[in-house]
N, C-alpha and C. Protein backbone atom coordinates (compact mmCIF):
# COMPACT_ATOMS: atom_id res chain seq x y z
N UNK A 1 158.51 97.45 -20.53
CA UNK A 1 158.10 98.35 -19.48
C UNK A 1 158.55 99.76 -19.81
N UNK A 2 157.78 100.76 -19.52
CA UNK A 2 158.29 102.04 -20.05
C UNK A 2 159.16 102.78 -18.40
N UNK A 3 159.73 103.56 -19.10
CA UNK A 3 161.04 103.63 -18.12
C UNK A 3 160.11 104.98 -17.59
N UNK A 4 159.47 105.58 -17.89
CA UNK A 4 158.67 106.66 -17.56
C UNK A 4 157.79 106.85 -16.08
N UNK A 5 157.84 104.89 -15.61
CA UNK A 5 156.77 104.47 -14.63
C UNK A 5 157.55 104.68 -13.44
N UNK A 6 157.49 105.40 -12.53
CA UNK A 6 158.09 105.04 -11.26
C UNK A 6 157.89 104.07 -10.23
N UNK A 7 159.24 103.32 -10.16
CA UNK A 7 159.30 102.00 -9.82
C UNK A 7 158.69 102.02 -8.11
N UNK A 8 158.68 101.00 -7.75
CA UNK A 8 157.77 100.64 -6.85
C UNK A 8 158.99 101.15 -5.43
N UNK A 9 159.74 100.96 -5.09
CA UNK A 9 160.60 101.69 -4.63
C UNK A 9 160.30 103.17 -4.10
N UNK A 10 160.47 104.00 -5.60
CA UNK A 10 160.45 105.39 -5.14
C UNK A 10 158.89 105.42 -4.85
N UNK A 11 158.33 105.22 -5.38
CA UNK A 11 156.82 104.93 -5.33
C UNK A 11 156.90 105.04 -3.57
N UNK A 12 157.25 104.13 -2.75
CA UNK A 12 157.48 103.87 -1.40
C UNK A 12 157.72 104.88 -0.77
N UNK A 13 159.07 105.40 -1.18
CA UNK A 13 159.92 106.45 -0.49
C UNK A 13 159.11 107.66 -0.19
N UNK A 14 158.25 108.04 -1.60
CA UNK A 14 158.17 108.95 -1.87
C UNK A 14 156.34 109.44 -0.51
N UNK A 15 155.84 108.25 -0.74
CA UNK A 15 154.81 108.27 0.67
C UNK A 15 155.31 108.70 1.59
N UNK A 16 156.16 107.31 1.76
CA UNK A 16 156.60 107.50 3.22
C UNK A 16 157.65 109.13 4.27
N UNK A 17 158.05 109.70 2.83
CA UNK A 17 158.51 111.29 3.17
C UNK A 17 157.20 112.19 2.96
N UNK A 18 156.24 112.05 2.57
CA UNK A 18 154.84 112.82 2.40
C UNK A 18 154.47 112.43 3.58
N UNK A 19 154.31 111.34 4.20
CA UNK A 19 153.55 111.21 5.36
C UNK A 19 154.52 111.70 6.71
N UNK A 20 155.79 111.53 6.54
CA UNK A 20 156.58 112.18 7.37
C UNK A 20 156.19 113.48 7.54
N UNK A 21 156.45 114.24 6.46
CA UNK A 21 156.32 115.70 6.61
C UNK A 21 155.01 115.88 7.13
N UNK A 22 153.77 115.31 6.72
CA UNK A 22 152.54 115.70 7.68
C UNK A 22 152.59 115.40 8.57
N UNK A 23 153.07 114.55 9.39
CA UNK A 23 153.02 114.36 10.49
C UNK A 23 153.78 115.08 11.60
N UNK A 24 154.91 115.69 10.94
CA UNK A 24 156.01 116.62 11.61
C UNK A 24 155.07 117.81 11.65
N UNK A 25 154.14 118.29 11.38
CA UNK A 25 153.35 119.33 11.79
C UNK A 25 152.11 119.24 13.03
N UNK A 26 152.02 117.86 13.21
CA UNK A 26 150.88 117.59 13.96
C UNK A 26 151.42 118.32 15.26
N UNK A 27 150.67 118.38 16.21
CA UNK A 27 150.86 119.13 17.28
C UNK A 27 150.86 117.22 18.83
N UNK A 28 151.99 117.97 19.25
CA UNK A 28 151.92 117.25 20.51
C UNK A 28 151.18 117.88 21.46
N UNK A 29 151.12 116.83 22.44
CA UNK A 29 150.61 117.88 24.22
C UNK A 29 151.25 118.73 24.57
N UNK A 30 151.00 120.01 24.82
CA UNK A 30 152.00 121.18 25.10
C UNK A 30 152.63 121.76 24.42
N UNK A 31 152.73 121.63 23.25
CA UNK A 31 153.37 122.06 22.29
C UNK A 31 153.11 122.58 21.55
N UNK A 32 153.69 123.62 20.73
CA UNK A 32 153.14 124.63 19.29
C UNK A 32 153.93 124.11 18.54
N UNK A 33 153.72 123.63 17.10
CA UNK A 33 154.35 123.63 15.74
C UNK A 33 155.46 122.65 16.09
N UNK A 34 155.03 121.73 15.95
CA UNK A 34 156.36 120.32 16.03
C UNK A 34 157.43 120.64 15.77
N UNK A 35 157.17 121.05 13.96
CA UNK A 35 158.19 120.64 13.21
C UNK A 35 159.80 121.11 13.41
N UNK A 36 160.92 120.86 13.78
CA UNK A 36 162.05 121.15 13.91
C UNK A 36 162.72 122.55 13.93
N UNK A 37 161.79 123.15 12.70
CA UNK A 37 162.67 124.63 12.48
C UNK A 37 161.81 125.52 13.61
N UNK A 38 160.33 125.31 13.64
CA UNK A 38 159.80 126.46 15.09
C UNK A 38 159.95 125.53 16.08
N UNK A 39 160.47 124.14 16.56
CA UNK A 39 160.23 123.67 18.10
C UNK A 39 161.09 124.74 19.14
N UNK A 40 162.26 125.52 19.04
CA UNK A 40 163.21 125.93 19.58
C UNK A 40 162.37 127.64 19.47
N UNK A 41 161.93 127.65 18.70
CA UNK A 41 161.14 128.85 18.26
C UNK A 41 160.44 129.61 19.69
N UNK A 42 160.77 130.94 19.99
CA UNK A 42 159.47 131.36 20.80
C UNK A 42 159.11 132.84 20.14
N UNK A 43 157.42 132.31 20.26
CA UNK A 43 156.90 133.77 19.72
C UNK A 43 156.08 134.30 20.71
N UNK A 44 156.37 136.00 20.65
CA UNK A 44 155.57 136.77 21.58
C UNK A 44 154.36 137.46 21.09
N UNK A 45 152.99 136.97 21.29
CA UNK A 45 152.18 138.07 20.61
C UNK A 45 151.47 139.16 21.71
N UNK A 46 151.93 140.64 21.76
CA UNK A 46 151.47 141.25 22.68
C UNK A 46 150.97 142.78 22.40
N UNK A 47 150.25 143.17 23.10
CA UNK A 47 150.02 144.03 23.02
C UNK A 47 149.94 145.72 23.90
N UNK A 48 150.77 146.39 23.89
CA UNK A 48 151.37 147.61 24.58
C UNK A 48 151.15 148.76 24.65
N UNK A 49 151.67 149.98 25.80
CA UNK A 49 150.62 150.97 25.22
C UNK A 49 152.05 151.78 25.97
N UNK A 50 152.37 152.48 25.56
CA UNK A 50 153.31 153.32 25.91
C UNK A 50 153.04 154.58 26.44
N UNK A 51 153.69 155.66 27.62
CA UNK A 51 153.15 156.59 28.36
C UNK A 51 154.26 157.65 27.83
N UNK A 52 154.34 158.48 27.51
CA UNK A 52 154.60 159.52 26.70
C UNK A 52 155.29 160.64 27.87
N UNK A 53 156.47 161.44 28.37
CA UNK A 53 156.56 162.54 29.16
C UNK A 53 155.65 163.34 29.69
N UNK A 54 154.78 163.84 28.51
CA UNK A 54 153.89 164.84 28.76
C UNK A 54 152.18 163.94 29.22
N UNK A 55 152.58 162.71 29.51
CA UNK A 55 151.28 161.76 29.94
C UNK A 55 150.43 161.28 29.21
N UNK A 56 150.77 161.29 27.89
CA UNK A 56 149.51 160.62 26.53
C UNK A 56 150.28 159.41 26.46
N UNK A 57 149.04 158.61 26.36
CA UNK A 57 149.43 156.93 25.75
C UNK A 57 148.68 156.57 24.59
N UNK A 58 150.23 155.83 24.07
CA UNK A 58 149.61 155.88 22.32
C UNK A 58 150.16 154.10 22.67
N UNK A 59 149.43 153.62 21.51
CA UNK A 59 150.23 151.69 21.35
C UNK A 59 151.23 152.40 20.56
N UNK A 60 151.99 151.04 21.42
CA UNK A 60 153.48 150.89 20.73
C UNK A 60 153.70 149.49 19.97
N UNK A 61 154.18 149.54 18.88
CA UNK A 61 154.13 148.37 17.91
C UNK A 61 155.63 148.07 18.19
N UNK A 62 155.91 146.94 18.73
CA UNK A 62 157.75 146.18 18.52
C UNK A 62 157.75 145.65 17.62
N UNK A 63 156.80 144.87 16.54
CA UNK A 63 157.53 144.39 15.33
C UNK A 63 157.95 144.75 14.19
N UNK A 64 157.47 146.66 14.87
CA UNK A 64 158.23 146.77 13.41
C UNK A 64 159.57 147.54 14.20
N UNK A 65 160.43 147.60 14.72
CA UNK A 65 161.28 147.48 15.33
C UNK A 65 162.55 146.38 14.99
N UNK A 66 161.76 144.94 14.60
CA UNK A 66 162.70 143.80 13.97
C UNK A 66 162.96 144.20 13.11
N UNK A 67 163.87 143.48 12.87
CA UNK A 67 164.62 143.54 11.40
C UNK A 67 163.56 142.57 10.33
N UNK A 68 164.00 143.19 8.99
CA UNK A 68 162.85 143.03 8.01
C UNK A 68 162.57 141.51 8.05
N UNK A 69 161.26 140.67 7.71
CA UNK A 69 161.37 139.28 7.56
C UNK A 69 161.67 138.71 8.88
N UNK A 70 161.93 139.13 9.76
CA UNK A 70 162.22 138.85 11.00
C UNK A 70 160.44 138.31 12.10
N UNK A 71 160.44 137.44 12.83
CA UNK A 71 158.65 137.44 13.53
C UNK A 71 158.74 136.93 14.83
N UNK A 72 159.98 136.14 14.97
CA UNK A 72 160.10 135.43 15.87
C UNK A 72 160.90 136.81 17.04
N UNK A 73 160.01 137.19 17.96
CA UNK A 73 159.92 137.87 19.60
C UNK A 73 160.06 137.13 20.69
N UNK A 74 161.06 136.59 21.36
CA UNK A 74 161.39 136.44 22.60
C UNK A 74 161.41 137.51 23.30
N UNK A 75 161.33 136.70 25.08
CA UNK A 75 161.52 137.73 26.34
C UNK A 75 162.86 138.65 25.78
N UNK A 76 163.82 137.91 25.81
CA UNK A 76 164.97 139.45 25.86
C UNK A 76 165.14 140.05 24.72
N UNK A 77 164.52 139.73 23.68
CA UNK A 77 164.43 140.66 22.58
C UNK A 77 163.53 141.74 22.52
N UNK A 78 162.36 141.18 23.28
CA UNK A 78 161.70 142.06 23.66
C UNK A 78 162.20 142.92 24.94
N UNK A 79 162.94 142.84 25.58
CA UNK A 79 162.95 143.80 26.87
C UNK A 79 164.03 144.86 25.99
N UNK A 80 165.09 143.92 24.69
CA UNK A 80 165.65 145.01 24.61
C UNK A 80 165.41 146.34 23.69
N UNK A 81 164.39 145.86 22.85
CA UNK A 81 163.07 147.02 22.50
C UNK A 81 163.09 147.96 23.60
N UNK A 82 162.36 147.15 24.52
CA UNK A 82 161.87 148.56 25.32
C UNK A 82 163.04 149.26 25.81
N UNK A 83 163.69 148.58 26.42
CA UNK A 83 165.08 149.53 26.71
C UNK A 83 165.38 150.09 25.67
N UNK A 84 165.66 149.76 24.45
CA UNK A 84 165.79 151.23 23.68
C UNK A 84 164.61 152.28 23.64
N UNK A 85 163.60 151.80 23.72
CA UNK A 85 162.68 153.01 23.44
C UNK A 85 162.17 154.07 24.82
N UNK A 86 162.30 153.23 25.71
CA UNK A 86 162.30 154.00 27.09
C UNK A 86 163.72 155.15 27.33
N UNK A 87 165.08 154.51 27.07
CA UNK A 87 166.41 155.18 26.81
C UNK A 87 166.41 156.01 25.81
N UNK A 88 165.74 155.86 25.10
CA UNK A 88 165.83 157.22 23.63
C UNK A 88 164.71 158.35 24.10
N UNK A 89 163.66 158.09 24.78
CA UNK A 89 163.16 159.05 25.50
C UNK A 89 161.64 159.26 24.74
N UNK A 90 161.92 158.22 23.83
CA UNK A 90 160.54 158.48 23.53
C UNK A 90 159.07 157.91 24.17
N UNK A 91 159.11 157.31 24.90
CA UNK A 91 158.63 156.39 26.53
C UNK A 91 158.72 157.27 27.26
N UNK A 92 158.09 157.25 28.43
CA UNK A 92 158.19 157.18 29.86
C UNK A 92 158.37 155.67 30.37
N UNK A 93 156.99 155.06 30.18
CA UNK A 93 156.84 154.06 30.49
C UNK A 93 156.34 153.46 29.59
N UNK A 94 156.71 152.06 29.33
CA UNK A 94 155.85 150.89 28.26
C UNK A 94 154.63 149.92 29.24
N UNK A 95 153.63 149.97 28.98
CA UNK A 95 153.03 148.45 30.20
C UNK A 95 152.06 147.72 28.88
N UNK A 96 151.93 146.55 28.96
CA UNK A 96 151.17 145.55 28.06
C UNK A 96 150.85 144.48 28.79
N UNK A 97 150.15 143.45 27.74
CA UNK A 97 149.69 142.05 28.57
C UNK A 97 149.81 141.63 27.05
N UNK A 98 150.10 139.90 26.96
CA UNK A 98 149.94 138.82 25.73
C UNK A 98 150.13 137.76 26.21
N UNK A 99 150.87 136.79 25.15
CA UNK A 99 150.88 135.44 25.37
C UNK A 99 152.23 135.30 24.70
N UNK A 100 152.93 134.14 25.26
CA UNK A 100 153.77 133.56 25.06
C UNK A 100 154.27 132.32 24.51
N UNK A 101 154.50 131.98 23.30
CA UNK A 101 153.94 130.09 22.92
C UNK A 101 155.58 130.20 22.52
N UNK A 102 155.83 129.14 23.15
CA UNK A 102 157.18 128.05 22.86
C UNK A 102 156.79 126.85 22.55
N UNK A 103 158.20 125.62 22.89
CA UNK A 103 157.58 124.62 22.77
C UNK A 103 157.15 123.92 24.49
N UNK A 104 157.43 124.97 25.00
CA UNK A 104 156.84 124.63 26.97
C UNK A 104 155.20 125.17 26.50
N UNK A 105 154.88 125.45 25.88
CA UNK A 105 153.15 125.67 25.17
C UNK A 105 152.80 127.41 25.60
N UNK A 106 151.76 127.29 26.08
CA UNK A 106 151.43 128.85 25.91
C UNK A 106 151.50 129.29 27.31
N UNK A 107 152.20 130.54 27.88
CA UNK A 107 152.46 131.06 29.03
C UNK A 107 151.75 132.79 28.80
N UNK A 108 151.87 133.68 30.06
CA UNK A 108 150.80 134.69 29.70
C UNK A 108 152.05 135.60 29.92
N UNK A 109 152.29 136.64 29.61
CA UNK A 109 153.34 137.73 29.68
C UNK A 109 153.27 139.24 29.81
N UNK A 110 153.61 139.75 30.76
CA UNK A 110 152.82 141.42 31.04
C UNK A 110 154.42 141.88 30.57
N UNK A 111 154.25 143.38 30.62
CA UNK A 111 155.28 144.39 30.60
C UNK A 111 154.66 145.46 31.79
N UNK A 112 155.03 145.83 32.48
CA UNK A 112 154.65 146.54 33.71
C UNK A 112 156.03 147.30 33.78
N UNK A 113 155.71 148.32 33.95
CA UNK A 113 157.39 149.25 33.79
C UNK A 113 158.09 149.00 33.37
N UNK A 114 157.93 149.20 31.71
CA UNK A 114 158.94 148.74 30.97
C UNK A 114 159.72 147.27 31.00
N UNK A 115 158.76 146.61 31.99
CA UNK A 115 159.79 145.11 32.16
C UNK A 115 159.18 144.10 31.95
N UNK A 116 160.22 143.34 31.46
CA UNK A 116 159.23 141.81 30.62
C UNK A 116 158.73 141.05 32.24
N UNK A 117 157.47 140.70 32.55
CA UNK A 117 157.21 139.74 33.64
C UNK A 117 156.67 138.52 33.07
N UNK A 118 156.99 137.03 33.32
CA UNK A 118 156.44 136.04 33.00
C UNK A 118 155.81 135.47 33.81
């Protein structure tokens, strides 16, 4: 027998962790992204428009605000964006609308004076 053949064993193992891992991606009821490392995960995708002193509104982008490689936006990470950017003065006011996906599934999320509402 050539020693080259992988024995029936790993042969086994080696499915049965391939089919694991696909399956750790499937999606449950209510849920975004099974798998272990995003279940705890919440991402914010939104979109904002910021009011300026002198009354011009331009969008305001928070992700680039994270730190580099960084994607994952929660509520208080996000409020504390805006509190800096409302406190540094470059705001008046922030207001937006998006969505919210955890693993409680997808919720809708405004910013209305600068404040996270869920």
């Amino acid at each position: 027998m050539r020693t080259s053949l992988l024995s029936a064993a790993q042969i086994a193992i080696t499915l049965a962790l391939v089919g694991w891992m696909i399956t750790g991606f499937t999606r449950l009821p209510g849920r975004w992204l099974r798998w272990k490392m995003f279940c705890r995960a919440t991402f914010t995708i939104i979109t904002l428009t910021g009011t300026t002193k002198d009354g011009r509104t331009e969008p305001v982008n928070v992700y680039e605000h994270l730190s580099p490689g960084s994607f994952i936006l929660g509520p208080p990470q996000l409020q504390t964006i805006l509190d800096h950017l409302t406190a540094s003065g470059r705001y008046d006011r922030i207001d937006g609308h998006g969505r919210l996906l955890s693993a409680r599934g997808e919720q809708q999320v405004e910013v209305r004076g600068s404040r996270v509402v869920l």
